[in-house]
C-alpha atoms as a PDB file:
ATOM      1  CA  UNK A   1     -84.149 -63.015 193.549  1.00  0.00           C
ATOM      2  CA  UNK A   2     -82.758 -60.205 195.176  1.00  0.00           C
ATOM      3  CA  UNK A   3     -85.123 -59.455 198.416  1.00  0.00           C
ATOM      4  CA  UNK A   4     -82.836 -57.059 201.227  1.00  0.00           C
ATOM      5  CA  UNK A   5     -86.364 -56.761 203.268  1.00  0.00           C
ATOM      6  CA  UNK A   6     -86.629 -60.050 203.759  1.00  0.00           C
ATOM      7  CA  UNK A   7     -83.187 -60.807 204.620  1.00  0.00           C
ATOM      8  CA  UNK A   8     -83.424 -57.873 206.982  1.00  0.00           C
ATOM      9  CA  UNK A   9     -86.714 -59.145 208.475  1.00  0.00           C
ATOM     10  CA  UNK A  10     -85.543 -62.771 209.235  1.00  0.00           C
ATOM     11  CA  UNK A  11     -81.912 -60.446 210.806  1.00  0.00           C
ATOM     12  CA  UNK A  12     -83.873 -58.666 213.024  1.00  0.00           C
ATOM     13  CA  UNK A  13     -85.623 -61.698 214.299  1.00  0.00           C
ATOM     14  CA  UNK A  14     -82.748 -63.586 215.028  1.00  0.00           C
ATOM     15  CA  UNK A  15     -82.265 -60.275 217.266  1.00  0.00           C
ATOM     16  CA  UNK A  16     -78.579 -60.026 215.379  1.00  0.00           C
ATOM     17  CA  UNK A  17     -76.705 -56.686 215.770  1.00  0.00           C
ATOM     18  CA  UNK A  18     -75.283 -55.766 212.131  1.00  0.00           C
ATOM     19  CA  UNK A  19     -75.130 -52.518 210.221  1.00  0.00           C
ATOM     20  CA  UNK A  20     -75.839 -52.027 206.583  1.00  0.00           C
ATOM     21  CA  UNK A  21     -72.923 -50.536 204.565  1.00  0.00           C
ATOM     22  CA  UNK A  22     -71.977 -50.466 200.562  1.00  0.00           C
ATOM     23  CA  UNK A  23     -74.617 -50.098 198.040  1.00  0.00           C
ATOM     24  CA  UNK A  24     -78.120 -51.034 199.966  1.00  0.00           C
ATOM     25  CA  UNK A  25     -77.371 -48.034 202.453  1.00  0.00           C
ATOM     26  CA  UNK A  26     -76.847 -45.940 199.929  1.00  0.00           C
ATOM     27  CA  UNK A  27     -80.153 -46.791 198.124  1.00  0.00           C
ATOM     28  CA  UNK A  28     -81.891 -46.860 201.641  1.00  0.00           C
ATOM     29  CA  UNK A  29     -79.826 -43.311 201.885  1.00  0.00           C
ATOM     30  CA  UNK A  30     -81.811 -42.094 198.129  1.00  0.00           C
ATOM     31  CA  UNK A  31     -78.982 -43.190 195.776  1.00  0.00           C
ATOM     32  CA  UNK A  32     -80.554 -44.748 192.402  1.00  0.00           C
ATOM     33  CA  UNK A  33     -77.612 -46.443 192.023  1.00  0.00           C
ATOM     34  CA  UNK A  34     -78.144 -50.335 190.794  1.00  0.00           C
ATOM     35  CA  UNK A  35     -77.370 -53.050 194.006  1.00  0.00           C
ATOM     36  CA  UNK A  36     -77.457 -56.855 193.644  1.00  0.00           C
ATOM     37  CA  UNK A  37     -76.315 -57.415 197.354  1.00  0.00           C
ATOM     38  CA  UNK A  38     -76.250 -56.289 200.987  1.00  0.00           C
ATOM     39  CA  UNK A  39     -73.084 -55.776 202.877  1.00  0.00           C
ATOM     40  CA  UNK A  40     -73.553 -56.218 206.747  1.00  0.00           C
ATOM     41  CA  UNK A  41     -71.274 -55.442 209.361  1.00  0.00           C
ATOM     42  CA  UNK A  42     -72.101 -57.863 212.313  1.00  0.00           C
ATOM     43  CA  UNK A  43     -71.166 -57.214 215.742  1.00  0.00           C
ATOM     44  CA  UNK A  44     -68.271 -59.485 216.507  1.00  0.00           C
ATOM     45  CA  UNK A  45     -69.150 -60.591 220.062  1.00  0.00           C
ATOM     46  CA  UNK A  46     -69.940 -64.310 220.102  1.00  0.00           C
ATOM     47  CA  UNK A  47     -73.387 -64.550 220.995  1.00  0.00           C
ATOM     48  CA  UNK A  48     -74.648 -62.585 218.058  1.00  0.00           C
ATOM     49  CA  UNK A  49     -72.407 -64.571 215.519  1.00  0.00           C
ATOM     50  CA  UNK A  50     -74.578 -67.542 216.397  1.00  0.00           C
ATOM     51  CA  UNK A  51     -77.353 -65.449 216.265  1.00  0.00           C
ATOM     52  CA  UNK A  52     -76.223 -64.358 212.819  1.00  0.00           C
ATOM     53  CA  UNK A  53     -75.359 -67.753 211.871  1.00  0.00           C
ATOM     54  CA  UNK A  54     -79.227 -68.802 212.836  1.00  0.00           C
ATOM     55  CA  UNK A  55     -80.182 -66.518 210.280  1.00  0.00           C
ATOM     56  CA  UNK A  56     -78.127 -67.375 207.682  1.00  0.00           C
ATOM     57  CA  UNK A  57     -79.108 -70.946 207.844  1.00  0.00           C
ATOM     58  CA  UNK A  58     -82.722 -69.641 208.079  1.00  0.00           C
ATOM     59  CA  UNK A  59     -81.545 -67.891 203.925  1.00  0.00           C
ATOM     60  CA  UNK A  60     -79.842 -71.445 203.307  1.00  0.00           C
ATOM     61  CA  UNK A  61     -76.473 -69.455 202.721  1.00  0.00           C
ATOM     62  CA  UNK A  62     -73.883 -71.184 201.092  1.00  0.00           C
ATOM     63  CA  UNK A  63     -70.353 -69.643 200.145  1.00  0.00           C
ATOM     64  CA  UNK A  64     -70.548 -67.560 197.115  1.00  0.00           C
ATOM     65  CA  UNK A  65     -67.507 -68.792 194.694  1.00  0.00           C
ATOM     66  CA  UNK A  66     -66.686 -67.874 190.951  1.00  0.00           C
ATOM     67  CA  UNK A  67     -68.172 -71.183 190.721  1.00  0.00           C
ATOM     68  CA  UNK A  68     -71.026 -72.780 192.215  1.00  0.00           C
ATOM     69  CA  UNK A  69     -71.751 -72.147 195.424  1.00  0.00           C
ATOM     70  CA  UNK A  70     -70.116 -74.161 198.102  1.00  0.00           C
ATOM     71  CA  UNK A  71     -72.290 -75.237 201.239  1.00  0.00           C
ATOM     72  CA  UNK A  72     -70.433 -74.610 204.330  1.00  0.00           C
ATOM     73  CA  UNK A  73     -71.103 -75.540 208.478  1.00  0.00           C
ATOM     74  CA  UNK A  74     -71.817 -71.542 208.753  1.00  0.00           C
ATOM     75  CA  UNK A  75     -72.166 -71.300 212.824  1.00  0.00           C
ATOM     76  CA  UNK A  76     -70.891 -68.889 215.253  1.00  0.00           C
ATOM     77  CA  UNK A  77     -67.160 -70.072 215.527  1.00  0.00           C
ATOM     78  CA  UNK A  78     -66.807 -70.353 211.691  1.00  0.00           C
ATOM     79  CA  UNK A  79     -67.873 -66.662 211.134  1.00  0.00           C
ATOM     80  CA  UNK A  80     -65.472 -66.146 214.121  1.00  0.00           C
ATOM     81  CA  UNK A  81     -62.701 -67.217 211.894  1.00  0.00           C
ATOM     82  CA  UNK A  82     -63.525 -65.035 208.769  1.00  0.00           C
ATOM     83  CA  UNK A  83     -60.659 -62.261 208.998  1.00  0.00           C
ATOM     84  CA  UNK A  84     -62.119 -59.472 206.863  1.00  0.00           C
ATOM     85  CA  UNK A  85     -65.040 -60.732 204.317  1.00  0.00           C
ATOM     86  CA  UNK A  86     -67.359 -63.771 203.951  1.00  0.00           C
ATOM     87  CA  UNK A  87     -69.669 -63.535 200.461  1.00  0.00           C
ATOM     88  CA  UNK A  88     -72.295 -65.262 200.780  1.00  0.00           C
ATOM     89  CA  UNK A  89     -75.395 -66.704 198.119  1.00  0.00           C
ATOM     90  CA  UNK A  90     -78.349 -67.399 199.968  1.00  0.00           C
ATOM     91  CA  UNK A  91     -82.527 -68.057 198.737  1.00  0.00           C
ATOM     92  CA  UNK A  92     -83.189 -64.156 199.094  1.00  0.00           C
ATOM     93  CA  UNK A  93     -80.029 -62.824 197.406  1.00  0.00           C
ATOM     94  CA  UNK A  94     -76.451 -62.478 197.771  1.00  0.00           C
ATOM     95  CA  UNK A  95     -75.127 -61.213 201.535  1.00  0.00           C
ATOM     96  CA  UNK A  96     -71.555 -59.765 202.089  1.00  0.00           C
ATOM     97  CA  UNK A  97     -70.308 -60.170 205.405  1.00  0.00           C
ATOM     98  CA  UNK A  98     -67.903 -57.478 205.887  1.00  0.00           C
ATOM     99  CA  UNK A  99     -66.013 -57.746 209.525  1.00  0.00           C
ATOM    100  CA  UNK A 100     -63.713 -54.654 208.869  1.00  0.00           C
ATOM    101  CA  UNK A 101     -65.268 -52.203 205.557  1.00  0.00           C
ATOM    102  CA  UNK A 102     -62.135 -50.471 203.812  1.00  0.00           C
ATOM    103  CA  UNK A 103     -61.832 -47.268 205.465  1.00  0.00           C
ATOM    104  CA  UNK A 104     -60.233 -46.091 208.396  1.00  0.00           C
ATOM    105  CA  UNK A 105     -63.289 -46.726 210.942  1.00  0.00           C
ATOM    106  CA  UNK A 106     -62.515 -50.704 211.516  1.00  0.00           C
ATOM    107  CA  UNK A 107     -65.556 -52.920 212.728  1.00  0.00           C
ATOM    108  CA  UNK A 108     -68.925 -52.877 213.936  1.00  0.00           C
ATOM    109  CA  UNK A 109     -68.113 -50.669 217.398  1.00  0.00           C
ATOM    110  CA  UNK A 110     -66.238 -47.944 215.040  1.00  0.00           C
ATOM    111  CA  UNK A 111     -69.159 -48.622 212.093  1.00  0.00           C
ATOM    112  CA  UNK A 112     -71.793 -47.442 214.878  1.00  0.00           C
ATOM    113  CA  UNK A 113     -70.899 -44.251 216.184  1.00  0.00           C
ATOM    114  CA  UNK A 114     -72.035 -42.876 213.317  1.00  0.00           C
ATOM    115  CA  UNK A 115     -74.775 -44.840 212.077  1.00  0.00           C
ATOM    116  CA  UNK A 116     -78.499 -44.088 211.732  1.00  0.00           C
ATOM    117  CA  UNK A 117     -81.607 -46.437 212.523  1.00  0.00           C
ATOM    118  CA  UNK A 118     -84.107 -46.040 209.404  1.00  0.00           C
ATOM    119  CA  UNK A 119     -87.131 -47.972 208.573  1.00  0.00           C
ATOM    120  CA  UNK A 120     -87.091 -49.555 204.834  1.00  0.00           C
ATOM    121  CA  UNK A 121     -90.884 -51.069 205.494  1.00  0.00           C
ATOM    122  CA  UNK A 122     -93.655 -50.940 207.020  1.00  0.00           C
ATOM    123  CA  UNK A 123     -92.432 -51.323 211.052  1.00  0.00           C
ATOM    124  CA  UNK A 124     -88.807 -52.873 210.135  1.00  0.00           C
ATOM    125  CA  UNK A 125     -86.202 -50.453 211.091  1.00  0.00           C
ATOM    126  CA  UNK A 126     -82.683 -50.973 210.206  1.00  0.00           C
ATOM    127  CA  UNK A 127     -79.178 -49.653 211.139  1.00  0.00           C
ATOM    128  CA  UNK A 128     -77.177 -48.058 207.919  1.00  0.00           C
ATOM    129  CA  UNK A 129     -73.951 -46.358 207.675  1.00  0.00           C
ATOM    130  CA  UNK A 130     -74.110 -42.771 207.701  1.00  0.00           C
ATOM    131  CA  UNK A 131     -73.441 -41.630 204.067  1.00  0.00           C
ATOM    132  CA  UNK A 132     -70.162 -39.927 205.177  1.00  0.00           C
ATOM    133  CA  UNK A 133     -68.529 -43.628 205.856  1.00  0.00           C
ATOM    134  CA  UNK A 134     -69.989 -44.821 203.194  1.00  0.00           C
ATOM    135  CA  UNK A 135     -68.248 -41.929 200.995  1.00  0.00           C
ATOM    136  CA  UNK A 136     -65.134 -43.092 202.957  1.00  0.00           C
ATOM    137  CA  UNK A 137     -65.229 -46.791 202.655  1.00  0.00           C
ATOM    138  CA  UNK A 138     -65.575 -46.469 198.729  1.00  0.00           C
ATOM    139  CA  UNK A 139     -62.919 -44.198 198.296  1.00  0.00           C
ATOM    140  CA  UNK A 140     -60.834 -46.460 200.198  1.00  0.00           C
ATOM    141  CA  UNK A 141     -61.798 -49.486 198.291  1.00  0.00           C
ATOM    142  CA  UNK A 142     -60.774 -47.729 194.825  1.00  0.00           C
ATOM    143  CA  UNK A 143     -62.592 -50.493 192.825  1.00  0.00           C
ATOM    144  CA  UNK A 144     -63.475 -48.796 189.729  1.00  0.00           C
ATOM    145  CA  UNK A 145     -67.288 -49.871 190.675  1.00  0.00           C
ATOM    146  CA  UNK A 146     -66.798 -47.555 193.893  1.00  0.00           C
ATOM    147  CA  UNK A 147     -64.783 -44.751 191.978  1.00  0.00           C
ATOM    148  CA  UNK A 148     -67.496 -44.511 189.584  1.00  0.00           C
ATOM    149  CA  UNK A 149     -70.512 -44.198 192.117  1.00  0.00           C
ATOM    150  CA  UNK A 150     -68.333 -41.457 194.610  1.00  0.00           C
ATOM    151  CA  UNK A 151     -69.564 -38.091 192.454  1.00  0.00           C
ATOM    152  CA  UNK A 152     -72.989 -39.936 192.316  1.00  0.00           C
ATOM    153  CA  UNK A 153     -72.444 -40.255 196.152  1.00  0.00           C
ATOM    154  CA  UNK A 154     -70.999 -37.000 197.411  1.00  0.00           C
ATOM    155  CA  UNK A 155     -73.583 -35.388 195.333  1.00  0.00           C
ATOM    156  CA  UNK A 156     -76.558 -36.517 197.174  1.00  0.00           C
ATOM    157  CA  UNK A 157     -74.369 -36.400 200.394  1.00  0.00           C
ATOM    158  CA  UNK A 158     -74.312 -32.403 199.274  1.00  0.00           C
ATOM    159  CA  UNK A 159     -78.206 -32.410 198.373  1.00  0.00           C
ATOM    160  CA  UNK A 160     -79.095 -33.866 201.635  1.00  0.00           C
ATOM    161  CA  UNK A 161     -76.977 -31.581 203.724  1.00  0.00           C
ATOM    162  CA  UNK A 162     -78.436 -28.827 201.911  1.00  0.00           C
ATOM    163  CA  UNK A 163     -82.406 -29.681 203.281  1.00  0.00           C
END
């Protein structure tokens, strides 16, 4: 069961600093594109990985493999170690940590700047990528998943800039 409120909800009361990229923004941003996931990028400073790492255990994340899922001692100086990506399978749905999105903006501090607080229910706000580096970060990525969506995307970028 897929449930992105929920795993935002239990983010935002482990008072974790993240920002929702990929596919979720874009819904959140009025794509109807289909998502199964939520990508996050988490602030990198150490006392919100083990706030981020509280959560997670709170989803009973495990490490998503083309397998089953492999349980892992996910606390703040693991996720310190992840380089780039960390997919994860938890009880509410699958979460993609993503420490640097493709693109040219790098982490969380760069992923900010342009980024826009939005509430998806009823009084839980969120951070998502604007839909500009979202644009940006697919194009980058040139998965054919991502190079399908982009007209979708830069369409409703174009509708939305025309309000």
């Amino acid at each position: 069961m897929f449930d992105p409120v929920r795993i935002c909800q239990i983010l935002n009361e482990e008072d974790v600093a993240y920002i929702i990229v990929g596919g979720f923004a874009s819904v959140v941003h009025g794509s109807s594109l289909p998502t199964q996931d939520i990508d996050v990028v988490p602030s990198r400073q150490a006392a919100n990985l083990d706030r981020l790492a509280r959560a997670l255990r709170r989803m009973n994340a495990m490490i998503r493999t083309g397998g089953d899922p492999v349980p892992a001692p996910i606390d703040g100086p693991f996720l310190a170690n992840m380089p780039i990506m960390l997919n994860l399978v938890t009880d509410l749905g699958d979460v993609d940590l993503t420490f640097t999105p493709s693109g040219g903006l790098g982490g969380f501090d760069e992923w900010s700047a342009q980024a826009i607080v939005v509430e998806i229910a009823d009084g839980l706000s969120v951070r998502i990528a604007s839909l500009d580096d979202i644009i940006d970060s697919k194009r980058a990525a040139n998965r054919p998943k991502d190079q399908m969506a982009l007209p979708y995307l830069e369409s409703l970028r174009d509708e939305l800039r025309d309000r």
